[in-house]
N, C-alpha and C. Protein backbone atom coordinates (compact mmCIF):
# COMPACT_ATOMS: atom_id res chain seq x y z
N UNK A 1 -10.77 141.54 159.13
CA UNK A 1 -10.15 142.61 159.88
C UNK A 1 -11.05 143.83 159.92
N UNK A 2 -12.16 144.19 158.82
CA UNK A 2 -12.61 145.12 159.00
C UNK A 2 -14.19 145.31 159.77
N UNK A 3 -14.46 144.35 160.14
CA UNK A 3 -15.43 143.72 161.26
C UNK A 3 -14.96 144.18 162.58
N UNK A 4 -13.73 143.69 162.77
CA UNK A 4 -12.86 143.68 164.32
C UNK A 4 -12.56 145.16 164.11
N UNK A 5 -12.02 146.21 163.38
CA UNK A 5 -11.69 147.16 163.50
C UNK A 5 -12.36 148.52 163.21
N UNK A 6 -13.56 148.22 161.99
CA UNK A 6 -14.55 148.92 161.46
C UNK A 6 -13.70 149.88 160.13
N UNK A 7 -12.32 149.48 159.76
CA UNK A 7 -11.43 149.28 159.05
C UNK A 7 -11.77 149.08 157.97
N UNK A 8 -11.52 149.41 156.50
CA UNK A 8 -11.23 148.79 155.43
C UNK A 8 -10.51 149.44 154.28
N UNK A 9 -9.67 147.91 154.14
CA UNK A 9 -8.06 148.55 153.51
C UNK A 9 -8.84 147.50 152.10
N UNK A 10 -9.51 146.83 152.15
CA UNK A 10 -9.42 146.26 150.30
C UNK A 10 -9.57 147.01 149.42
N UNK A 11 -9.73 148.21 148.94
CA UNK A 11 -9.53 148.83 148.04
C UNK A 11 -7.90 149.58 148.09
N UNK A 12 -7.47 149.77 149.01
CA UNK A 12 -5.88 149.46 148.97
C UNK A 12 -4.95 148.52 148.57
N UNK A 13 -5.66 147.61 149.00
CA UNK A 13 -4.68 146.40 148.91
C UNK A 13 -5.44 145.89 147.45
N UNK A 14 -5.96 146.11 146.78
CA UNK A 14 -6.36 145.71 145.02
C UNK A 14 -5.73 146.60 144.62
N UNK A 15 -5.42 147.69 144.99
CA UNK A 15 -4.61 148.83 144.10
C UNK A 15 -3.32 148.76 144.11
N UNK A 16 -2.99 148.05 145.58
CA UNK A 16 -1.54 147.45 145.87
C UNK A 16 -1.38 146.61 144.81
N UNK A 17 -2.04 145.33 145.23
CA UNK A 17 -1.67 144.29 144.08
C UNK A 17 -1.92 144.71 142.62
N UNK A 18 -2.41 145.14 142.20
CA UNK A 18 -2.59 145.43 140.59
C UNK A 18 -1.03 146.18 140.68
N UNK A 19 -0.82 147.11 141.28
CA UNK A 19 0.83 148.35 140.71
C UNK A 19 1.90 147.14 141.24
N UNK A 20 1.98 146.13 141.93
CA UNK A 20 2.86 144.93 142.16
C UNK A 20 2.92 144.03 140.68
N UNK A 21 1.68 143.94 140.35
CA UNK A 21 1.61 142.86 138.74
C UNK A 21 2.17 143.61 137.85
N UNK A 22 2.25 144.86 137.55
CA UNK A 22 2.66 145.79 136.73
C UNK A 22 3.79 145.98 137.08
N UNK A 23 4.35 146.07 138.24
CA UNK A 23 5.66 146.65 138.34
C UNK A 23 6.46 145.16 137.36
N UNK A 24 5.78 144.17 138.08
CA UNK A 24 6.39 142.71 137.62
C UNK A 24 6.67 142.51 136.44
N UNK A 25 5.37 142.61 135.70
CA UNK A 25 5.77 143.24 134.23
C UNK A 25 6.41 143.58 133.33
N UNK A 26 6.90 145.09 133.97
CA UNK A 26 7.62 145.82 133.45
C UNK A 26 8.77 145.28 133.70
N UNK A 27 9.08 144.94 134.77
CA UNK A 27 11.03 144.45 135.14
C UNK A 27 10.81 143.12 134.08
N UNK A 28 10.24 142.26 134.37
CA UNK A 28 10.52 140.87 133.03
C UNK A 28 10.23 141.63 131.61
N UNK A 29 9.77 142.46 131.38
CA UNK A 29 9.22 142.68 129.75
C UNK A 29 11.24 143.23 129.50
N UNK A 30 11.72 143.89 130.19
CA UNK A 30 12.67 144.98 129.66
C UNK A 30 14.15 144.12 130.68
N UNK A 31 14.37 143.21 130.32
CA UNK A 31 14.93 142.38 130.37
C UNK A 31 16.04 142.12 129.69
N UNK A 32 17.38 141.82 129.46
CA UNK A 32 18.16 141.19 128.88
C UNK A 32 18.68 140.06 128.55
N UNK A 33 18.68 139.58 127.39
CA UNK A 33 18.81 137.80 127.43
C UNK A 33 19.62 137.05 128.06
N UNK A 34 20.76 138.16 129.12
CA UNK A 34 21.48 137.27 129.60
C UNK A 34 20.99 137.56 131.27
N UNK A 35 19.80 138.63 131.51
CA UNK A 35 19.31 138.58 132.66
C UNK A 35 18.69 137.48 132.83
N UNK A 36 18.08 137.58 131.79
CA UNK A 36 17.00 136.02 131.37
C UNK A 36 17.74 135.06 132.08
N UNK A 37 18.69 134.52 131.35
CA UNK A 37 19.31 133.37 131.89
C UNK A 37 19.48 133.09 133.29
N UNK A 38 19.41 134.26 133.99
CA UNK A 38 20.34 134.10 135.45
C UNK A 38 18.78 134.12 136.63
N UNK A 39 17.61 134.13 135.89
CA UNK A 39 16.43 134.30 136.92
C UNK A 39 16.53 132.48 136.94
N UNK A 40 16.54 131.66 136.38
CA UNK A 40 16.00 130.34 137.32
C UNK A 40 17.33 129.83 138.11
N UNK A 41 18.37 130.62 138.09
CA UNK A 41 19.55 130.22 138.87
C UNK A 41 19.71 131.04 140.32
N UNK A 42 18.92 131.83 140.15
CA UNK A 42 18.89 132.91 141.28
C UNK A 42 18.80 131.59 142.84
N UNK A 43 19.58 132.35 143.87
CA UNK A 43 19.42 131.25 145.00
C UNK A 43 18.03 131.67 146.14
N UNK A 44 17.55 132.49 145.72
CA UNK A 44 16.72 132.90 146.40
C UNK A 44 14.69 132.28 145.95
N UNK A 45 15.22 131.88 144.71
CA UNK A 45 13.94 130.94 143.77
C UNK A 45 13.09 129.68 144.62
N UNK A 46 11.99 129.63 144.73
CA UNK A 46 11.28 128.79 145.35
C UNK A 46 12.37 126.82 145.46
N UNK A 47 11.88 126.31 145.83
CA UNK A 47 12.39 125.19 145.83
C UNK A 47 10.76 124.34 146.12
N UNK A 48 11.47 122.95 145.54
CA UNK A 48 9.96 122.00 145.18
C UNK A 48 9.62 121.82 146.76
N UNK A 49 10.27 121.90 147.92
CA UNK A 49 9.71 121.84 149.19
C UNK A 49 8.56 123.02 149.20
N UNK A 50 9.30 124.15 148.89
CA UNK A 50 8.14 125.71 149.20
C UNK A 50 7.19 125.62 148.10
N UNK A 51 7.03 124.80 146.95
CA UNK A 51 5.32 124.60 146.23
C UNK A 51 4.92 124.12 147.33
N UNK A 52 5.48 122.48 147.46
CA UNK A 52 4.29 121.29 148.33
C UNK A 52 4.14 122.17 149.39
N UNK A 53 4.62 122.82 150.22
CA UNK A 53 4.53 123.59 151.30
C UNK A 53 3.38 124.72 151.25
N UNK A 54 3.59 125.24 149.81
CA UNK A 54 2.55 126.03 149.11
C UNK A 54 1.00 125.76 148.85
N UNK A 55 1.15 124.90 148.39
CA UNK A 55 0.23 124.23 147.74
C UNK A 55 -0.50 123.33 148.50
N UNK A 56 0.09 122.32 149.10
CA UNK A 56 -0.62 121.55 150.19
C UNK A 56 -1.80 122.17 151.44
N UNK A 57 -2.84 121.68 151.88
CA UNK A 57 -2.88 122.11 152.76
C UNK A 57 -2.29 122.11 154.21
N UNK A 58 -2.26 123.27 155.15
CA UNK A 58 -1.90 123.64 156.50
C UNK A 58 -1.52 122.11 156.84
N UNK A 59 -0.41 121.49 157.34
CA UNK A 59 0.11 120.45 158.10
C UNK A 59 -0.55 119.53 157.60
N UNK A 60 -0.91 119.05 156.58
CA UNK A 60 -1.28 117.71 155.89
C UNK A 60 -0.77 117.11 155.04
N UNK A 61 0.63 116.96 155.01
CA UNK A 61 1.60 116.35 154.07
C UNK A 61 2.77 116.33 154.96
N UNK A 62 3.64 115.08 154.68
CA UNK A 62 4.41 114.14 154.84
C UNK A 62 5.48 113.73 154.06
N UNK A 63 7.09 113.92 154.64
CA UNK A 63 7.80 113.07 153.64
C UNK A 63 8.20 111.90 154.15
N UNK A 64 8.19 111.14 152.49
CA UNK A 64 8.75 109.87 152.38
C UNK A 64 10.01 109.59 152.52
N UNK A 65 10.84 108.91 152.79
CA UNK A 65 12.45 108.19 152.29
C UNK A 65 12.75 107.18 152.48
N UNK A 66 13.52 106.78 151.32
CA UNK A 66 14.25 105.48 150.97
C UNK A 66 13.46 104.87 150.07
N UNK A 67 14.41 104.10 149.49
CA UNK A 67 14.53 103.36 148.01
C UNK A 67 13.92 101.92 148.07
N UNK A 68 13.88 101.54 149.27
CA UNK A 68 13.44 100.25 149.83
C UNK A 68 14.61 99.48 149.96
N UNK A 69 15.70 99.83 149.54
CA UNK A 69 17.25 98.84 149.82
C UNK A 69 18.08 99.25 150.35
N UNK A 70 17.32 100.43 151.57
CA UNK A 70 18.23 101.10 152.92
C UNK A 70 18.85 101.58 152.19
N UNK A 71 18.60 102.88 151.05
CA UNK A 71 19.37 104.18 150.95
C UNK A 71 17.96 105.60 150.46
N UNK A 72 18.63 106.25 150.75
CA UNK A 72 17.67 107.56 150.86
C UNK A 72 18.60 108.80 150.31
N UNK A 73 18.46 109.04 148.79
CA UNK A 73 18.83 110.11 148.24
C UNK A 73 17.96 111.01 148.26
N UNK A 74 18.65 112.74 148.87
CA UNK A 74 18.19 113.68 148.83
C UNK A 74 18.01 114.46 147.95
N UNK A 75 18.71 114.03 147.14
CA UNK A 75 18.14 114.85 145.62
C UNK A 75 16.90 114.90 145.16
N UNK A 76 16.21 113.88 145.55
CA UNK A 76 14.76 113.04 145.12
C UNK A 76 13.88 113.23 146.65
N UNK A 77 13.01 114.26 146.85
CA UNK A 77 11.36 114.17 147.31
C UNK A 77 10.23 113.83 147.36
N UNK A 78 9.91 113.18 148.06
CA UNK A 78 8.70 112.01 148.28
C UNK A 78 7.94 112.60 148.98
N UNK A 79 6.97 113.25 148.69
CA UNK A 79 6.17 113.78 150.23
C UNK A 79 4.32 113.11 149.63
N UNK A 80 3.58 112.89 150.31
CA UNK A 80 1.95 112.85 150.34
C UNK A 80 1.49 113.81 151.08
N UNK A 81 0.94 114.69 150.50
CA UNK A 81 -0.05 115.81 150.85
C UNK A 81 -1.56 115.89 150.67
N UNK A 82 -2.45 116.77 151.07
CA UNK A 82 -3.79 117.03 150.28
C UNK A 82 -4.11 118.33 150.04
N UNK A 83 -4.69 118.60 149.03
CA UNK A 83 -4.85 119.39 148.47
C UNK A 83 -6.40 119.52 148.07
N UNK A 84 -7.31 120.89 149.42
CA UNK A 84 -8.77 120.63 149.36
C UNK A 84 -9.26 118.99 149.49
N UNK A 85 -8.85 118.10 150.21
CA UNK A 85 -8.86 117.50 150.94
C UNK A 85 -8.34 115.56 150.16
N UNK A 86 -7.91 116.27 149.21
CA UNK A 86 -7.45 114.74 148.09
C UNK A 86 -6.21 114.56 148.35
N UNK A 87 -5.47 113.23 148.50
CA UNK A 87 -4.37 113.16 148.62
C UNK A 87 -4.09 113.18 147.62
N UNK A 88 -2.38 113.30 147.37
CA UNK A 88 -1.61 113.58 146.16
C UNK A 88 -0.26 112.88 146.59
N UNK A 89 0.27 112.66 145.69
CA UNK A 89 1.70 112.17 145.59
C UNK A 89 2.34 113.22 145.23
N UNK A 90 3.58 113.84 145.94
CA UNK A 90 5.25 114.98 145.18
C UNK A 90 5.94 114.15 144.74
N UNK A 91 6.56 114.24 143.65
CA UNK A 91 8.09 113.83 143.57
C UNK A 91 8.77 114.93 142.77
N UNK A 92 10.28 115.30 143.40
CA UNK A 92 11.06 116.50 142.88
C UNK A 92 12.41 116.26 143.44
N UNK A 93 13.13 117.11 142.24
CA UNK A 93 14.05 117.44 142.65
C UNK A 93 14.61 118.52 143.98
N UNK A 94 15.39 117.91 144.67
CA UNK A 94 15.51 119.44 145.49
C UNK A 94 17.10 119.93 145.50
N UNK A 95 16.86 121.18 145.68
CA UNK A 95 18.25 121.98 145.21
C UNK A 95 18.35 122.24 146.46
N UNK A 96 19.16 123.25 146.81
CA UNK A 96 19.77 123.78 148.01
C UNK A 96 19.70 125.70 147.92
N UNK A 97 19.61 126.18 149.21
CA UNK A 97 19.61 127.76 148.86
C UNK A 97 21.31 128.19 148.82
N UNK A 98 22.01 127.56 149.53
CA UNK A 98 23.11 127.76 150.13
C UNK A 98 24.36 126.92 149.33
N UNK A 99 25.65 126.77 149.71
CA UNK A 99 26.63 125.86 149.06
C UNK A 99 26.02 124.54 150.39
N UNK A 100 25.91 124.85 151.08
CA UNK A 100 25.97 123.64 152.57
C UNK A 100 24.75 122.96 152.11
N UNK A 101 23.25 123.55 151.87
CA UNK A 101 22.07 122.94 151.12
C UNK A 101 22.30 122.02 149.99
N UNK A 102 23.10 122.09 148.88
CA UNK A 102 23.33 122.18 147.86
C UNK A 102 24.18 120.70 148.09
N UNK A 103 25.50 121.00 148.73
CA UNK A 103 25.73 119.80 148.86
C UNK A 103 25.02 118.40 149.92
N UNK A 104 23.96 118.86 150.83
CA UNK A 104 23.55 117.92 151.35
C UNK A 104 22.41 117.17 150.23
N UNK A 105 21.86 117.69 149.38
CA UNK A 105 21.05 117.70 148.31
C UNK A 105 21.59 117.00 146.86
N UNK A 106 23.05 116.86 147.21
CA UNK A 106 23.55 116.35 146.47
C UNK A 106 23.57 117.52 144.55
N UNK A 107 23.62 118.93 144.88
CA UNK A 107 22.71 119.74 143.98
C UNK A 107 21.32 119.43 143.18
N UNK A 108 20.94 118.80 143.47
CA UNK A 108 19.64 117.75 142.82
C UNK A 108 20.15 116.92 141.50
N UNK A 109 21.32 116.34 142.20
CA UNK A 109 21.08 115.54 140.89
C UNK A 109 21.53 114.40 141.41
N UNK A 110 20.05 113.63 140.79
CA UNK A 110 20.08 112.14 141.90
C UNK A 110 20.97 110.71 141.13
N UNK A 111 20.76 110.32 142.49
CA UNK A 111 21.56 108.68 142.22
C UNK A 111 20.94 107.64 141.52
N UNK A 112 21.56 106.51 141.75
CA UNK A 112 20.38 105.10 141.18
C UNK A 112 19.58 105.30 142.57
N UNK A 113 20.11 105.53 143.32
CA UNK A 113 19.01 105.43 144.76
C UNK A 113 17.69 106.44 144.52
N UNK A 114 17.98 107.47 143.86
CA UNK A 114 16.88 108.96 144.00
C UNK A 114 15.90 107.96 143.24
N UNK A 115 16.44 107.13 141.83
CA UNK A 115 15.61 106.72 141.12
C UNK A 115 14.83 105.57 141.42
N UNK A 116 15.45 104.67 142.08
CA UNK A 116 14.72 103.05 142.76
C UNK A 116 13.61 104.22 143.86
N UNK A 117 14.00 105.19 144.51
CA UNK A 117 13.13 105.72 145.50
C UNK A 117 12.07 106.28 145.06
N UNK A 118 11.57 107.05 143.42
CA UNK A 118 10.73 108.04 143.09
C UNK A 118 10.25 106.52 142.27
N UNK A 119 10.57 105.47 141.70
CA UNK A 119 10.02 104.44 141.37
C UNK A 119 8.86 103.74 142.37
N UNK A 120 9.64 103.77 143.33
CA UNK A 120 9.13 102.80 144.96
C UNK A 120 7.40 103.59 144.93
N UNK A 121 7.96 104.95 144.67
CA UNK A 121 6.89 105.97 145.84
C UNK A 121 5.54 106.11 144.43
N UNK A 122 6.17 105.44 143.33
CA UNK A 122 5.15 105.46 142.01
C UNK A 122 4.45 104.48 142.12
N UNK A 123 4.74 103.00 141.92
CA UNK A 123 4.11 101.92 142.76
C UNK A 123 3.34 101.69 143.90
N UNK A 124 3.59 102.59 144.87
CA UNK A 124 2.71 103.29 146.13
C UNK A 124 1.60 103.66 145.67
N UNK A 125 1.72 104.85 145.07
CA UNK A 125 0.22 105.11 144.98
C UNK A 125 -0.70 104.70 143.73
N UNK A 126 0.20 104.10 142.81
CA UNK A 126 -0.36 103.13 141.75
C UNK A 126 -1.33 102.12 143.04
N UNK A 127 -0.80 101.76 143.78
CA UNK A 127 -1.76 101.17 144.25
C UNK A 127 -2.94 101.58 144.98
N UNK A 128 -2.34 102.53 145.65
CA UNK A 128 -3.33 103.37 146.21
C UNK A 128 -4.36 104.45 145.77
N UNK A 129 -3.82 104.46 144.12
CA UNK A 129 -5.12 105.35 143.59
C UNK A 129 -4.60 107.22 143.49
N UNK A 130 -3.30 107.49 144.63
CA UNK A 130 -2.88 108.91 143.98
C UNK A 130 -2.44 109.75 143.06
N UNK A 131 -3.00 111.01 142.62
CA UNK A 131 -2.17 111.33 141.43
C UNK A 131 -1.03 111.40 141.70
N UNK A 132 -0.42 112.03 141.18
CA UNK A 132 1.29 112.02 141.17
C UNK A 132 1.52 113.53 140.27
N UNK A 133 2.45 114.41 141.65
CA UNK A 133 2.59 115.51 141.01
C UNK A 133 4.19 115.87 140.85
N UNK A 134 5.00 116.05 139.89
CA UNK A 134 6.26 115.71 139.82
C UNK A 134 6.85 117.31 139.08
N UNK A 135 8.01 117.98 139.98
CA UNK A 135 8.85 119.02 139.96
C UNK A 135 9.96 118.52 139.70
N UNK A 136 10.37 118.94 138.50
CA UNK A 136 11.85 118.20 137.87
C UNK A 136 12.78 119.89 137.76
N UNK A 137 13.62 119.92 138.32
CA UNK A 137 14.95 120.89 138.45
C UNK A 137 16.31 120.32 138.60
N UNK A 138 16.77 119.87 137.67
CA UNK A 138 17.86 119.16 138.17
C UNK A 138 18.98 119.14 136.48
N UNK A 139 20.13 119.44 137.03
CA UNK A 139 20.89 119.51 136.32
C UNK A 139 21.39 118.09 135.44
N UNK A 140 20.80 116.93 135.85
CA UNK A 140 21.15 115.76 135.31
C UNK A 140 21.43 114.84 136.52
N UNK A 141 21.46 113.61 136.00
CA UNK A 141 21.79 112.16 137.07
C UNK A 141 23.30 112.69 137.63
N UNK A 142 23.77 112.04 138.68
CA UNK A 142 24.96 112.06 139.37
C UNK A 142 25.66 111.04 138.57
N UNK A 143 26.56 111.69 138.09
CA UNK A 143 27.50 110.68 137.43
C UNK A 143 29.22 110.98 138.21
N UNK A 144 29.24 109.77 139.10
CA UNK A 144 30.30 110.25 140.09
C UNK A 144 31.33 108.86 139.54
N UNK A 145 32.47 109.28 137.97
CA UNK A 145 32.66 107.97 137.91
C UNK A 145 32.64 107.00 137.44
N UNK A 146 33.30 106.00 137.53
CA UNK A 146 32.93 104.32 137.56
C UNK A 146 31.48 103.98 138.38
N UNK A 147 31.80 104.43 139.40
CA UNK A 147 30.95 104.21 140.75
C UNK A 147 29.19 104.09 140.13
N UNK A 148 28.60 104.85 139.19
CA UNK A 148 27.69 105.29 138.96
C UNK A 148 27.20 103.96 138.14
N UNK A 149 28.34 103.94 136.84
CA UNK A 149 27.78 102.87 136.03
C UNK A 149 28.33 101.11 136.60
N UNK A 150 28.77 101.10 137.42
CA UNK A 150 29.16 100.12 138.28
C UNK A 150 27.70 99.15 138.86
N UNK A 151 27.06 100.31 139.36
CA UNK A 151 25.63 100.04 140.02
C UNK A 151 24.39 99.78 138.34
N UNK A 152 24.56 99.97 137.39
CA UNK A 152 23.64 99.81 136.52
C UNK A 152 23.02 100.90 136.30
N UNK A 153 23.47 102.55 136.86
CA UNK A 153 23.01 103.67 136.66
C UNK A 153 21.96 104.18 135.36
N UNK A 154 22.67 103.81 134.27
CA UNK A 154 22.49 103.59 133.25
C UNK A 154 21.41 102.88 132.65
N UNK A 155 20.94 102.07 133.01
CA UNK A 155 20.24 100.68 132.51
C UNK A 155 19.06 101.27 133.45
N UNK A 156 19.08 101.45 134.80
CA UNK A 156 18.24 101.83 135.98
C UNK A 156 17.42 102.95 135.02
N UNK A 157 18.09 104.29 134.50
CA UNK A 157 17.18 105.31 133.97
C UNK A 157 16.52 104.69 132.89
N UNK A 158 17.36 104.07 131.90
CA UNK A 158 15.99 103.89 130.78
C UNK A 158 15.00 102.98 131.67
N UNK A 159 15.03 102.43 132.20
CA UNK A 159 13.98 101.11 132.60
C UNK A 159 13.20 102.27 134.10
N UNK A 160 13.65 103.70 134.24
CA UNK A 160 12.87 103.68 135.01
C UNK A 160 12.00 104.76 134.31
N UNK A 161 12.60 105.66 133.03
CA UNK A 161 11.53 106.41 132.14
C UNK A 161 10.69 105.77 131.86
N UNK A 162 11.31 103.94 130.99
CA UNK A 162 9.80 103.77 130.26
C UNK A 162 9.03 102.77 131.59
N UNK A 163 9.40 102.81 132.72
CA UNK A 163 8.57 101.97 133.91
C UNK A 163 7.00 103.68 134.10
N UNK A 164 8.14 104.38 134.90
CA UNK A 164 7.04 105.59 134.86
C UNK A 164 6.35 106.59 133.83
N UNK A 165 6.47 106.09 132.68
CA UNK A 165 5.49 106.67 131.42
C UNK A 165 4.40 105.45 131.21
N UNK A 166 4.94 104.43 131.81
CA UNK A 166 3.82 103.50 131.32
C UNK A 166 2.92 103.61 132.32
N UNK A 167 3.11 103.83 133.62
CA UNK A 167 2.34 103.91 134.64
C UNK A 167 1.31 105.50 134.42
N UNK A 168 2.02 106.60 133.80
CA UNK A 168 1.52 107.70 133.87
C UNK A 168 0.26 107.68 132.84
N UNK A 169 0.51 107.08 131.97
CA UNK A 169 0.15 106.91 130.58
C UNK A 169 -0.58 106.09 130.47
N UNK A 170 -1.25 105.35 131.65
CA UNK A 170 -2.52 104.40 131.28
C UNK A 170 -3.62 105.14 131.56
């Protein structure tokens, strides 16, 4: 900008940002433990879409869905991105900003489906060689029920912790 205009604001804008880090600072240092509590509940807090969105580069990432047995829980995010030009694997929870978000999201807390699906999308790039970058926010599995342990809900998580630690962990 200061080429095109003969302009220059960077010594503003370093003085900006430095009294922004400080202000930041100061509001978290002088804090109350029950303010504490209420900052990762705030509805206004990033969501694992706005990292990959973040983080990825400009229009080079993609989401995935489904479990491979024709269901697709939204609690659970699948996207392939790159990042400086490497692909990567997401998997996350996603919350909602809103009550209407929240429940299409299921509040992030996934099914046996979220889990056969973030399994599926681990095996993917196990084959393919991607890392795997994983945002966990979630209040716990959906336990809606009979319904839940009906399906093997239960049996599905341990076998899918120690499936994806063994994969992470070689």
């Amino acid at each position: 900008m200061a080429d095109e205009t003969g302009l220059d604001f960077s010594d503003q804008s370093s003085s900006l940002e430095s009294k922004y880090q400080q202000a930041l600072k100061d509001l978290y240092t002088h804090l109350t433990p029950i303010q504490r509590l209420t900052i990762p509940h705030h509805p206004n807090r990033p969501t694992v879409l706005d990292h990959i969105l973040n983080i990825t580069d400009k229009d080079k990432w993609v989401e995935l869905h489904g479990d491979g047995a024709g269901y697709n829980d939204p609690a659970i995010v699948t996207d392939i991105g790159s990042i400086d030009g490497k692909s990567f694997m997401f998997i996350g929870h996603q919350k909602g900003r809103n009550t209407k978000e929240n429940i299409e999201h299921n509040f992030a807390m996934p099914t046996l489906h979220g889990y056969r699906k973030a399994l599926r999308m681990m095996k993917y790039v196990d084959h393919h060689g991607f890392p795997i970058i994983t945002f966990i926010d979630t209040p716990g599995a959906f336990a809606d029920h009979l319904k839940s342990e009906e399906h093997g809900q239960g049996d599905w998580f341990r076998w899918f912790r120690w499936s994806s630690c063994h994969w992470l962990c070689q």
